[in-house]
Protein backbone atom coordinates (compact mmCIF):
# COMPACT_ATOMS: atom_id res chain seq x y z
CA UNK A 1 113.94 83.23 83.17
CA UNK A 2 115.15 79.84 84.65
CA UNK A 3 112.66 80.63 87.43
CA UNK A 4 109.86 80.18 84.97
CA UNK A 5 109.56 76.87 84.85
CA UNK A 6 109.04 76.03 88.76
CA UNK A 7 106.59 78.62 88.84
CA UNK A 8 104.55 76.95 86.35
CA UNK A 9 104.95 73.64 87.10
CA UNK A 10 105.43 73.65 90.93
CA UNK A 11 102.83 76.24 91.99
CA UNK A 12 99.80 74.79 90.11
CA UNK A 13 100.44 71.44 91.86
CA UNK A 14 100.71 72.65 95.51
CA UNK A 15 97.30 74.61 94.12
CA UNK A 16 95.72 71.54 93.25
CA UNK A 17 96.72 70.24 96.21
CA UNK A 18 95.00 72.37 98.53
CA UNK A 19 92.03 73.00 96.28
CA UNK A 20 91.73 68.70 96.62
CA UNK A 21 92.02 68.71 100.65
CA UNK A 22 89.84 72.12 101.01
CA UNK A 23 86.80 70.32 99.11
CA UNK A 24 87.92 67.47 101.20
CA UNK A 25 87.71 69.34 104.16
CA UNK A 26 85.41 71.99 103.94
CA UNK A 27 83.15 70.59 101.43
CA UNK A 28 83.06 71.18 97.62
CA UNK A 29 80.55 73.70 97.54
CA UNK A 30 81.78 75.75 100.06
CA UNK A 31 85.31 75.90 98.46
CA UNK A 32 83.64 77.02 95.13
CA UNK A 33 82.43 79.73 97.00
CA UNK A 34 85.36 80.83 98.23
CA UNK A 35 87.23 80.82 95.14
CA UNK A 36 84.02 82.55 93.60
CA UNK A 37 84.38 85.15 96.46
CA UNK A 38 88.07 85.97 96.46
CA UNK A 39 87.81 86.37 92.50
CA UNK A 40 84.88 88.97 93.07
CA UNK A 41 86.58 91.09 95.48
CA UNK A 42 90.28 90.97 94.16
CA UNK A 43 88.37 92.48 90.76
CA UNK A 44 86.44 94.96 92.94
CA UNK A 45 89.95 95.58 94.45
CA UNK A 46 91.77 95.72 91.38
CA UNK A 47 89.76 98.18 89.69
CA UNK A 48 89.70 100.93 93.01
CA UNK A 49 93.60 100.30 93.60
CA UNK A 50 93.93 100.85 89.69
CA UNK A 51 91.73 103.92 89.07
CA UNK A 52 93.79 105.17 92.35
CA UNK A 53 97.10 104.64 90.60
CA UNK A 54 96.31 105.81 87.43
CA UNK A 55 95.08 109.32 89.03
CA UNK A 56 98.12 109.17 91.10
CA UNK A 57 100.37 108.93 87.86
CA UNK A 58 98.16 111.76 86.12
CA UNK A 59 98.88 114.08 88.95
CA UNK A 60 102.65 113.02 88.91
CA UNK A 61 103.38 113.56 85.19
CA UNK A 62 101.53 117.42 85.44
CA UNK A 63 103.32 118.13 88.08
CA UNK A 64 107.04 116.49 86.29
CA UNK A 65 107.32 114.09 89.38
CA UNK A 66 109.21 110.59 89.32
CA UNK A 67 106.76 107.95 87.98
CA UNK A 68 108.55 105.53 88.88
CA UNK A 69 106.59 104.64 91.99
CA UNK A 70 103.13 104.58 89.88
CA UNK A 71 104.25 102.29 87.06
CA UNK A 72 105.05 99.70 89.43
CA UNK A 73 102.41 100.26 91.76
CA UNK A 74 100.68 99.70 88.23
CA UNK A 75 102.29 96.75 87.61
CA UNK A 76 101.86 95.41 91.17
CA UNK A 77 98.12 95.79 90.82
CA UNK A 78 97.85 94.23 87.29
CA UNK A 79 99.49 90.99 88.29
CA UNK A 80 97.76 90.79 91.49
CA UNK A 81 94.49 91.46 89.92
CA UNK A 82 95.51 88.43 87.41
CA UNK A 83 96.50 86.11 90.55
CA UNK A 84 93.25 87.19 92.10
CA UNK A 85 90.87 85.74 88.96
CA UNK A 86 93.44 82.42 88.86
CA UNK A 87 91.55 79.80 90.92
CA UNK A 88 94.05 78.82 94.05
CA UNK A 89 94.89 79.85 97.69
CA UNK A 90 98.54 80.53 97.19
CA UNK A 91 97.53 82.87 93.95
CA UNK A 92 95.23 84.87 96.13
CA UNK A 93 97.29 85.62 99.04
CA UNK A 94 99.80 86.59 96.96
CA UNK A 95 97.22 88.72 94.65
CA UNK A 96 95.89 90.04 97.67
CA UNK A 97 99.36 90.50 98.83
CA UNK A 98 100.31 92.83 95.86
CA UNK A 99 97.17 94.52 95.74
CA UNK A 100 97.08 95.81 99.41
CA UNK A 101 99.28 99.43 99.24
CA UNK A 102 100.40 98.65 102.83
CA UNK A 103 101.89 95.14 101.85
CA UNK A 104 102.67 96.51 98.24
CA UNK A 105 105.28 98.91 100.07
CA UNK A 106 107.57 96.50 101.55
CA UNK A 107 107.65 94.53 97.93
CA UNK A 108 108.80 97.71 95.86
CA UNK A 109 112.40 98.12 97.14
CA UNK A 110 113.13 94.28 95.76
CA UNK A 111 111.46 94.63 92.58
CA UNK A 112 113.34 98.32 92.36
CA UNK A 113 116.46 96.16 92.73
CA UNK A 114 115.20 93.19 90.34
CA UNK A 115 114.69 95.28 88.06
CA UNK A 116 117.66 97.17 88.28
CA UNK A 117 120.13 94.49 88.05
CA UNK A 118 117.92 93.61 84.75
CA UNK A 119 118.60 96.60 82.90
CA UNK A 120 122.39 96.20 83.81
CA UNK A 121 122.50 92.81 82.55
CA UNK A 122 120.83 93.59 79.37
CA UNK A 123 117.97 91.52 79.93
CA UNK A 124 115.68 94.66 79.53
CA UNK A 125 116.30 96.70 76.75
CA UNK A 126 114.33 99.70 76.09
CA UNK A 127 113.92 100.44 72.04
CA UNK A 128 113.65 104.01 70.64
């Protein structure tokens, strides 16, 4: 959790950053359309990749198939979707990032791992 505190201090500022020098740049209005736009389609997004998974995890749990794959494809989506709605460049890509299944497969093996070392640490612990 020490990585918390970066995140939320040092990502909004580079966001603010290039939010300032895109109006700058590209004009105000246009950059409100863009954030506008990228929030539109990462819901759109979000919703198709999400009704996909969720089907995907029905079909796995009939069948008594790992579900491991479609609870963090799940996850993946969720927090992309979030990221997507957050106004800022380096939130999108990375929304989009999570949100595409092509790009979302070469992220699972490191959260498999992240979240592996978590449950052997005892940072996770899963209540009855």
């Amino acid at each position: 959790m020490k990585y918390l505190l970066p995140i939320f201090i040092i990502i909004p500022a580079f966001e603010i950053g290039l939010l300032l020098l895109s109006g700058k740049t590209i004009g105000i209005v246009p950059t409100i359309m863009l954030i506008l736009t990228t929030g539109f389609i990462g819901a759109y997004l979000a919703k198709k990749q999400g009704l996909h998974t969720i089907r995907r995890l029905q079909t796995d749990l009939q069948q008594g198939l790992f579900i491991g794959d479609s609870v963090l494809d799940g996850v993946c989506i969720l927090v992309g979707g979030l990221l997507l709605l957050t106004p800022g460049f380096i939130t999108d890509a990375t929304g989009f990032f999570l949100l595409v299944p092509q790009t979302r497969h070469y992220l699972k093996p490191a959260l498999y791992k992240l979240f592996r070392r978590w449950f052997q640490n005892g940072n996770i612990i899963i209540m009855k």
